[in-house]
Protein backbone atom coordinates (compact mmCIF):
# COMPACT_ATOMS: atom_id res chain seq x y z
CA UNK A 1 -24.16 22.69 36.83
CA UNK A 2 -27.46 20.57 38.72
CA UNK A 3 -25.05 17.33 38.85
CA UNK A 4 -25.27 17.61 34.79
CA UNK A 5 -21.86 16.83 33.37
CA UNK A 6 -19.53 20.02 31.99
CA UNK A 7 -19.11 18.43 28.77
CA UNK A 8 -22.28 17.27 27.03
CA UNK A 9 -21.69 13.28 26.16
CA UNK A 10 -19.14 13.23 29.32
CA UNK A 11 -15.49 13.29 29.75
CA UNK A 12 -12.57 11.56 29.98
CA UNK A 13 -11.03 12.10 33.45
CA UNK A 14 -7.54 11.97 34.01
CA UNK A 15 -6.04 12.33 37.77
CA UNK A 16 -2.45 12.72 38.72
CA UNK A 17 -0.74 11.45 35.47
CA UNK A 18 3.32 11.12 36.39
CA UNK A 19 4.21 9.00 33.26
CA UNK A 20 7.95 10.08 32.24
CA UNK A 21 8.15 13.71 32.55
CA UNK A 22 4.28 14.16 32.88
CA UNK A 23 4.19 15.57 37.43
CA UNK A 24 0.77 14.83 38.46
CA UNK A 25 -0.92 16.21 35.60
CA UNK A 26 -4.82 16.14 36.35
CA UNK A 27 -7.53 16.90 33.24
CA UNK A 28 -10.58 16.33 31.54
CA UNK A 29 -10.73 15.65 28.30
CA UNK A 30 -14.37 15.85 26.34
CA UNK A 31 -15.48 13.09 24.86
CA UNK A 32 -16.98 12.97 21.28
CA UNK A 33 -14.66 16.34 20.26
CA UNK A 34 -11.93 16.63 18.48
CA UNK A 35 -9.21 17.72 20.67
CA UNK A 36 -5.33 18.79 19.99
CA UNK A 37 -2.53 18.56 21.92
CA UNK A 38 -0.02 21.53 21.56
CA UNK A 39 3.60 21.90 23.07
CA UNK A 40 7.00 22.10 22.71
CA UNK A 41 9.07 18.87 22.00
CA UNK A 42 9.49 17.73 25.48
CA UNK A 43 6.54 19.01 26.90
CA UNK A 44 4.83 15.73 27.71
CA UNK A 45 2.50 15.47 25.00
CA UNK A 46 3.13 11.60 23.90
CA UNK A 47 3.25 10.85 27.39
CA UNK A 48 -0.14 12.08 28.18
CA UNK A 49 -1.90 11.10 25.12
CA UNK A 50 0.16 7.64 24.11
CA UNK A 51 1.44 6.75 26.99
CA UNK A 52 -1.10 7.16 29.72
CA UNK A 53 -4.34 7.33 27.93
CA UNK A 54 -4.18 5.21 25.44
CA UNK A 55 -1.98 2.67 27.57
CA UNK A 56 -4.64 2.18 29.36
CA UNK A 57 -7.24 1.67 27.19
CA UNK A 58 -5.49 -0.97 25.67
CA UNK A 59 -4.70 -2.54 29.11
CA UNK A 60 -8.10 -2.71 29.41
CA UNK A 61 -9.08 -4.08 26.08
CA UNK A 62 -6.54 -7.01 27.16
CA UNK A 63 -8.54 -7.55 30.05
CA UNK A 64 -11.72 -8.38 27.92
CA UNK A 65 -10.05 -11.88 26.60
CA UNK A 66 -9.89 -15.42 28.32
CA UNK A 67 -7.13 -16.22 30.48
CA UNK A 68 -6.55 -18.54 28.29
CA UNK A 69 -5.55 -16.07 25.59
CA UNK A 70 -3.94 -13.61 27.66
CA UNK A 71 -1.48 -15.98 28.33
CA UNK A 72 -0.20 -15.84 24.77
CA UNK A 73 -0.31 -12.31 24.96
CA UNK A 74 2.17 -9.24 26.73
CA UNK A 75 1.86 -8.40 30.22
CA UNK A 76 0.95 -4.65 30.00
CA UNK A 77 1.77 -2.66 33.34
CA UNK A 78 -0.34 -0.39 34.17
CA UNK A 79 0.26 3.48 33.49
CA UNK A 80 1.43 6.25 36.24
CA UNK A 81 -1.67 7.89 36.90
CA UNK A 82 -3.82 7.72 40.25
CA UNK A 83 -7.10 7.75 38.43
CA UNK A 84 -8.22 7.50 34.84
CA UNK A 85 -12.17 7.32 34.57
CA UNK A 86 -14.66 7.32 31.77
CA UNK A 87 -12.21 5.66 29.35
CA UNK A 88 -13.60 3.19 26.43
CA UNK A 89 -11.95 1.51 23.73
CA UNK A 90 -9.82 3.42 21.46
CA UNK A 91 -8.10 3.10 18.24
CA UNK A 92 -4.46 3.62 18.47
CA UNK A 93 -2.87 5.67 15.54
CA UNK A 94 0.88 5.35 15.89
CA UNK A 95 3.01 8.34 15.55
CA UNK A 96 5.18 6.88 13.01
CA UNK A 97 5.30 7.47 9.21
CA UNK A 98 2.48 5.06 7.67
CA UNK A 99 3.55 2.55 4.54
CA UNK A 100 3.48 3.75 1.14
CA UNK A 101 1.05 1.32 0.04
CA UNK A 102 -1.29 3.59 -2.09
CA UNK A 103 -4.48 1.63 -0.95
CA UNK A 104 -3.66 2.26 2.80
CA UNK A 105 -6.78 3.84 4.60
CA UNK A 106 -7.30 5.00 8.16
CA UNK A 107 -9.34 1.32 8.05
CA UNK A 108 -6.50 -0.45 6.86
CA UNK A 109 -4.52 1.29 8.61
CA UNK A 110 -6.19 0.92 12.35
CA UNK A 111 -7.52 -2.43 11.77
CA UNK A 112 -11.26 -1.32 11.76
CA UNK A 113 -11.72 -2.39 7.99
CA UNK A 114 -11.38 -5.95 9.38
CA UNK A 115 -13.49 -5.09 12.31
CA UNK A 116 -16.45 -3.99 9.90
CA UNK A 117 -16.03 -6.90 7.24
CA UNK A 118 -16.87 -9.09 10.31
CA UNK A 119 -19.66 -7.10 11.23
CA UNK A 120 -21.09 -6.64 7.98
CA UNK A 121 -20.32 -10.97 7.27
CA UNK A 122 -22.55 -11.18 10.57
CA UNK A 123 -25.45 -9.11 10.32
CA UNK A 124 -25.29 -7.85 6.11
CA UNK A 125 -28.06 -9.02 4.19
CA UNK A 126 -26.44 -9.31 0.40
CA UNK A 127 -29.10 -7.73 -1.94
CA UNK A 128 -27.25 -7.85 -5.58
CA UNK A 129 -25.39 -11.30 -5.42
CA UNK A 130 -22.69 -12.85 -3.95
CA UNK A 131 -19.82 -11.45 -2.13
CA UNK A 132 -17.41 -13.06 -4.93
CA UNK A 133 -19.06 -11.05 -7.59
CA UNK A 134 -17.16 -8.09 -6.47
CA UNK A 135 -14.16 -9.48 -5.27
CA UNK A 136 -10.54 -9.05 -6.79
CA UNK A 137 -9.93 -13.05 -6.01
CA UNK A 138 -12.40 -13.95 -9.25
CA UNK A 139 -10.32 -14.23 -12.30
CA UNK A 140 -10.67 -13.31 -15.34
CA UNK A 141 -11.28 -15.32 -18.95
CA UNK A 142 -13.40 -16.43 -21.45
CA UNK A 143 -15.02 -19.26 -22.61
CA UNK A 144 -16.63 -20.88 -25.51
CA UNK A 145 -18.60 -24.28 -26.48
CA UNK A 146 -22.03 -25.53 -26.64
CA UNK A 147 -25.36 -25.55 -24.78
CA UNK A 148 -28.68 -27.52 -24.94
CA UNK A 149 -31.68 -24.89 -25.22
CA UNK A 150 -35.02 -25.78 -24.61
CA UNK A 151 -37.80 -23.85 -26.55
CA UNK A 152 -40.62 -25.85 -27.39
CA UNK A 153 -37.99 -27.87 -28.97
CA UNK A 154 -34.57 -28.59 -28.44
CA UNK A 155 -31.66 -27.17 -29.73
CA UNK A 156 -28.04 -27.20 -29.42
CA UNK A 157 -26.35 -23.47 -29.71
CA UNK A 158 -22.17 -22.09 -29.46
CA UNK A 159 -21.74 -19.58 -27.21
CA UNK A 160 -19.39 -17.37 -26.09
CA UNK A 161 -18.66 -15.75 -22.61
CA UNK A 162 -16.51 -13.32 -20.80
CA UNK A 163 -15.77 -13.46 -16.52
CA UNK A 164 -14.53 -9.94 -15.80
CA UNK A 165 -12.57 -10.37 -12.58
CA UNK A 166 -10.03 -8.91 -10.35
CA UNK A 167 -8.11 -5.47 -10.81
CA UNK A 168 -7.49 -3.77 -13.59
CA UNK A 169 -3.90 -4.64 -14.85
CA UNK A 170 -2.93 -1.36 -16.31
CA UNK A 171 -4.35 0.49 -12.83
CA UNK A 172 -3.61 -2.22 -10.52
CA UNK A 173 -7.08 -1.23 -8.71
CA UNK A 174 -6.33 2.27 -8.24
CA UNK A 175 -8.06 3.94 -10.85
CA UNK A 176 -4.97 5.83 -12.38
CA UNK A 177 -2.22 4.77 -14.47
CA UNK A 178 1.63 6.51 -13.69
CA UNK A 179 3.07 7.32 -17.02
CA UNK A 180 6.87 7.44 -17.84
CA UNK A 181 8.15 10.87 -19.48
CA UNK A 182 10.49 9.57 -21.83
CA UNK A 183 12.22 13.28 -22.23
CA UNK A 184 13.07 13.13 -18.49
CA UNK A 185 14.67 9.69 -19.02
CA UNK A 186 16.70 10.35 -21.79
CA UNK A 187 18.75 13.30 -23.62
CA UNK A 188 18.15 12.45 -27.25
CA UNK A 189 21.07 14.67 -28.30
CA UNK A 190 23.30 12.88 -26.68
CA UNK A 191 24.79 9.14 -27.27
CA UNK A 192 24.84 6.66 -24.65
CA UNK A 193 28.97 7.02 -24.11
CA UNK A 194 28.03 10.67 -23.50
CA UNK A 195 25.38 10.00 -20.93
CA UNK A 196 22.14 9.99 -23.37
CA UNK A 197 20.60 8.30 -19.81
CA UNK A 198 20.19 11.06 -17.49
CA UNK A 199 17.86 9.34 -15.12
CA UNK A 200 19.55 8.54 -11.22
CA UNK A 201 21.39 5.22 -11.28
CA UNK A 202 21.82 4.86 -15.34
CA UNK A 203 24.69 6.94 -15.74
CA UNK A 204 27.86 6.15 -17.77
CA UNK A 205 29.68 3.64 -15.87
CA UNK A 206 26.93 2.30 -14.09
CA UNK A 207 26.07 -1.23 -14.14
CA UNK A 208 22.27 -0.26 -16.01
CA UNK A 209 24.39 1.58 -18.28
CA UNK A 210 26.85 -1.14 -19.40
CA UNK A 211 23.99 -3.21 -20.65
CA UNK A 212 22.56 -0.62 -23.06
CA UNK A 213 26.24 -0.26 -24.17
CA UNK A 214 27.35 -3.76 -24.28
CA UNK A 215 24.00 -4.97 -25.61
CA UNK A 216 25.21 -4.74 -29.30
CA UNK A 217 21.84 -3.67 -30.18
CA UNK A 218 22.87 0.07 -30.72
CA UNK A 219 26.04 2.16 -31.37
CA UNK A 220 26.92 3.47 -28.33
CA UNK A 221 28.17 6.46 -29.97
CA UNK A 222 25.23 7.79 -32.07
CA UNK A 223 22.78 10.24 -30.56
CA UNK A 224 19.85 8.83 -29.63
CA UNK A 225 17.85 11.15 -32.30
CA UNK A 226 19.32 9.11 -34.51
CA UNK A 227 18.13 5.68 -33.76
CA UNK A 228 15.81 3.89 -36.17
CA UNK A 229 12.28 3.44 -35.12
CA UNK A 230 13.44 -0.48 -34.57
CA UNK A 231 16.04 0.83 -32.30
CA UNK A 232 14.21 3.44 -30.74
CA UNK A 233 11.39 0.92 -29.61
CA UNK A 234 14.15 -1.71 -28.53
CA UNK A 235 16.31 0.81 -26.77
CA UNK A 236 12.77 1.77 -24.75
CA UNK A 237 10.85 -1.63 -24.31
CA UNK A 238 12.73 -4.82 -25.14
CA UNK A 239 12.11 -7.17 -25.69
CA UNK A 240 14.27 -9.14 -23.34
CA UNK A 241 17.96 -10.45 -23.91
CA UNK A 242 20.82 -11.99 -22.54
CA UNK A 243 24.15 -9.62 -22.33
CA UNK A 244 27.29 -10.49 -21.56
CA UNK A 245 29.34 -7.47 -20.69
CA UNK A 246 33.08 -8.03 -19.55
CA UNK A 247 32.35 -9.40 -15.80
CA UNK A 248 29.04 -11.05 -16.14
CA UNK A 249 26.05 -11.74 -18.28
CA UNK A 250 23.06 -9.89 -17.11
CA UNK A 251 19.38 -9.38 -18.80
CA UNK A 252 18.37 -6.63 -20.99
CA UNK A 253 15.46 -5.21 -21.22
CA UNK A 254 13.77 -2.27 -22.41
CA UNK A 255 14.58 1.66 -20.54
CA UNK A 256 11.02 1.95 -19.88
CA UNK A 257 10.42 -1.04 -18.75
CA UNK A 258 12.94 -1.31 -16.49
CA UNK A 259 12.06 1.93 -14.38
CA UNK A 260 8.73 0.98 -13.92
CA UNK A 261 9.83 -2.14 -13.06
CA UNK A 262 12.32 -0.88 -10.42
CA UNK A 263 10.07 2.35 -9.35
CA UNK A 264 6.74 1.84 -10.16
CA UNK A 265 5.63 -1.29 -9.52
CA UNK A 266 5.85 -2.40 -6.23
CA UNK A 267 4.76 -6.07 -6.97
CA UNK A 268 7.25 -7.10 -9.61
CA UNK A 269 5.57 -10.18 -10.29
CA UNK A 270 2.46 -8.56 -11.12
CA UNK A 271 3.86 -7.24 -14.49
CA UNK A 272 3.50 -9.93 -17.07
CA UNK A 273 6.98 -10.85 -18.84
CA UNK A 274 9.30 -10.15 -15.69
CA UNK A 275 11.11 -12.05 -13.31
CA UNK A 276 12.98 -10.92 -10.00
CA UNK A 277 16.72 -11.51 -9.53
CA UNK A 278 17.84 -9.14 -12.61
């Protein structure tokens, strides 16, 4: 090769890995590729990868702060491997399932989003305002009273403004809105003594489904196609109530808004009208 390197921006070069069930494993792996690791369960994989590789970039990443910080931090022991050249920093991805937090990213997720607001805060040149114009902290609301106006002469004028700030609250920032399918909720042929609920958790003897009953609000033996409109909308969305069923008063509230409460909405105090505890 002339003394040129086999792999064209270099390679990492590992030399006589032994961590767990890895025997003096030796191997070169490019740099700037995308490369997989294949193997039966067992094979050694993780060990290479996770727990020689990246063990020891993040040893080394350690290394980088004070003493005085490292003594807050954990003692990290060095992997089993004679030799492990070429190696720079590297973002760890763990193995594990990630959160279900729709608004997760491979940023968010791996800590570079932070690394790049503090670059951008550094070195960013803002073009089209401040950073607060965009930012979900601004709140919303409106405003109205008067202002002085100077032209030529002065005058005194009523206006009216509007701050539009922070997420939406019907997509909660993520630019759809989950619907409930009322039909998979509910069987409207049915009443609610013969299991007129058919979602998981709200069937008859459950504790959702002795509030609907004891609730007084409907007859707990007429088929829900047979509600009045007033019923219908109560039965679905509230509004709120106390019940007191034979063991214990508990809060009503409407079908619909109770399973987006329990299965939609992470936050629950970022729906307007509910409280936790219910």
């Amino acid at each position: 090769m002339n003394g040129e390197p086999a792999f064209g921006w270099g390679a990492i070069e590992v030399r006589g890995a032994r961590e767990n069930n890895l025997r003096d494993i030796s191997i070169d792996i490019p740099k700037r590729k995308l490369t997989v690791f294949t193997g039966v369960s067992g094979s050694g994989k993780s060990s290479l990868v996770f727990g020689t590789i990246a063990a020891e970039s993040r040893r080394l990443i350690d290394e980088t702060y004070t003493a005085f910080l490292q003594n807050f931090m954990p003692t990290r022991a060095r992997p089993d491997v004679d030799s492990l050249q070429n190696l720079s920093a590297a973002i760890i991805v763990d193995q594990e399932r990630m959160g279900a937090n729709a608004r997760s990213t491979v940023g968010t997720a791996t800590d570079t989003y932070d690394m790049l607001r503090v670059i951008f805060s550094r070195l960013g040149k803002p073009h089209i305002g401040p950073s607060s114009a965009f930012s979900f902290n601004v709140p919303a609301g409106t405003g109205r009273g008067e202002i002085t106006l100077d032209r030529g002469r002065s005058g005194v004028e009523e206006r009216e403004f509007t701050i539009t700030g922070g997420m939406c609250p019907d997509c909660e920032g993520l630019g759809r809105v989950s619907t409930v399918d009322v039909d998979a909720l509910v069987d409207r042929n049915l009443s609610l003594n013969e299991g007129a609920i058919i979602f998981p958790n709200f069937q008859v003897g459950t504790w959702y489904h002795r509030i609907f009953v004891d609730s007084g609000f409907f007859d707990p033996d007429t088929p829900l196609r047979d509600f009045t409109p007033e019923q219908w909308e109560r039965f679905l969305h509230g509004p709120e109530a106390k019940v007191k069923t034979e063991l214990i008063n508990l809060t009503y509230e409407g079908l619909i808004d109770k399973v987006k409460r329990l299965y939609l909405v992470k936050d629950v105090d970022s729906m307007q009208g509910t409280a936790g505890g219910r």
